[in-house]
Protein backbone atom coordinates (compact mmCIF):
# COMPACT_ATOMS: atom_id res chain seq x y z
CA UNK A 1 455.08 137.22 201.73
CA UNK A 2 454.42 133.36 202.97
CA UNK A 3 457.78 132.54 202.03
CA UNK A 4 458.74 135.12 204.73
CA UNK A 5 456.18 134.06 207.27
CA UNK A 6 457.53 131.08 206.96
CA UNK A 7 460.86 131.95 207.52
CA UNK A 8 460.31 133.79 210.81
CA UNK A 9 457.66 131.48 211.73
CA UNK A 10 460.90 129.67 212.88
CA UNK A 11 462.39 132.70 214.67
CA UNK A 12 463.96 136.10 214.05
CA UNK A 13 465.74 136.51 211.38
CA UNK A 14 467.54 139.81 209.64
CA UNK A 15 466.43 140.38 205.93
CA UNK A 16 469.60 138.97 204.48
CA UNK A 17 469.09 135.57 206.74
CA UNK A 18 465.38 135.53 205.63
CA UNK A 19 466.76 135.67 201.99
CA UNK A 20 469.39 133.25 202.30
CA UNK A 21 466.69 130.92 204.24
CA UNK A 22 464.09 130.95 201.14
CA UNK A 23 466.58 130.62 198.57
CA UNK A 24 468.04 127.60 200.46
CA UNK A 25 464.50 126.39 201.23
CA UNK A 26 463.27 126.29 197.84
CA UNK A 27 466.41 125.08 196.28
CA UNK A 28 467.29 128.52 194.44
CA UNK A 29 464.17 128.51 192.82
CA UNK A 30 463.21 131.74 194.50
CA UNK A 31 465.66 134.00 195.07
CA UNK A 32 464.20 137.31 196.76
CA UNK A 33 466.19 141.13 195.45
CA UNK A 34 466.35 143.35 197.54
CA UNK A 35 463.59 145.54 196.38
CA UNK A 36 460.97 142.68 196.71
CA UNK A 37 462.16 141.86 199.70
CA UNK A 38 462.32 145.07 201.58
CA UNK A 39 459.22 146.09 199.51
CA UNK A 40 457.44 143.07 201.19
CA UNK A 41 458.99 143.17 204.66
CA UNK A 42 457.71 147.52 204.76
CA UNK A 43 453.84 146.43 203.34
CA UNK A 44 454.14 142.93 206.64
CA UNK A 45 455.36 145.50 209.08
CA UNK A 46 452.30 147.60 208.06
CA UNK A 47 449.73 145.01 208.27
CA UNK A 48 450.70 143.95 211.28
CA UNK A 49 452.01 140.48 210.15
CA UNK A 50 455.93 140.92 211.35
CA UNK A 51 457.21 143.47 213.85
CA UNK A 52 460.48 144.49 213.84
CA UNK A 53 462.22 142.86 217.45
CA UNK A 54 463.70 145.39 219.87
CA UNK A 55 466.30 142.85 221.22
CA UNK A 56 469.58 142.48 219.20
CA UNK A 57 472.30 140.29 219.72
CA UNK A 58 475.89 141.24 221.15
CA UNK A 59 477.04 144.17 218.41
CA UNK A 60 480.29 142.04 218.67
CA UNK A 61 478.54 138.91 216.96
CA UNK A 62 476.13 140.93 214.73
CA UNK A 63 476.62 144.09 212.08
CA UNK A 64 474.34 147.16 214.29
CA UNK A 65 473.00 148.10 211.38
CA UNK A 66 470.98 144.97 210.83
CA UNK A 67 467.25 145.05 211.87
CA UNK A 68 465.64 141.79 212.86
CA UNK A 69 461.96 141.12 212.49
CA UNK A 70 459.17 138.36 213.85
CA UNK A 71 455.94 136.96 212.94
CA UNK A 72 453.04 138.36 214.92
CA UNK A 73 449.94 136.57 216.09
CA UNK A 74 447.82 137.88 213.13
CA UNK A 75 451.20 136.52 210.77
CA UNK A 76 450.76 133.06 212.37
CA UNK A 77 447.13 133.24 211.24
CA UNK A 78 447.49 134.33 208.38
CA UNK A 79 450.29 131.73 207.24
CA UNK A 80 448.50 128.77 208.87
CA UNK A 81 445.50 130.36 206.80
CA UNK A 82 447.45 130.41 203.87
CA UNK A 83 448.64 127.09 203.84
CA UNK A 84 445.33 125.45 204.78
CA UNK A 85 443.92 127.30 201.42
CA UNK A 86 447.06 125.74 199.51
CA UNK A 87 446.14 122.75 200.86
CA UNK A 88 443.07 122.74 200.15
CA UNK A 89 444.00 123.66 196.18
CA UNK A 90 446.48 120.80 196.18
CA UNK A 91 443.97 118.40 197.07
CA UNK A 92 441.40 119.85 194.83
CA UNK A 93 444.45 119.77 191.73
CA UNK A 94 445.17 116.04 192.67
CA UNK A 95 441.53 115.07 192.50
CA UNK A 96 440.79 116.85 188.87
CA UNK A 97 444.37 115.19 187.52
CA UNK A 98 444.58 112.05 189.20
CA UNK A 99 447.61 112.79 191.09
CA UNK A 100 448.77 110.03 193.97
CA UNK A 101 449.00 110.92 197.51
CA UNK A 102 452.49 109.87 198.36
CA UNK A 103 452.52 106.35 200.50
């Protein structure tokens, strides 16, 4: 689910764009099916942490039966929540195992 905050956290995106944008992100380390995917997007829409957007582009430029979606308020606090707490663990990790900050 962060991976997909994150994703829309720079704008709407389609499911298949949101795929495409974490595979590329994380250098085909994570590569999202559909099932885990969709299954994530339905449990976000849900909790209120995406909505899907009501505004599509031209159906000349885009295939009509895409469906876009967008962070939410409560999505942008829970990612920047999120990443604080991963922050916080990387620190933590690189304290214990003596693990340079970069320079």
């Amino acid at each position: 689910m962060f991976h997909i905050l994150l994703s829309l956290g720079a704008g709407e995106r389609h499911g298949y764009a949101i795929k495409r944008e974490v595979a590329a992100r994380t250098e085909g380390k994570l590569k999202l099916g559909p099932g885990v995917l969709y299954g994530s997007i339905n449990k976000m829409l849900e909790l209120g942490l995406i909505d899907e957007a009501e505004e599509r582009p031209d159906p000349h430029l885009d295939d009509e039966r895409r469906r876009y979606y967008r962070i939410t308020k409560l999505g942008r606090k829970a990612a920047q929540a999120e990443a604080a707490r991963m922050r916080e663990l990387a620190e933590l990790a690189a304290e214990t195992f003596g693990i340079r900050k970069h320079a």
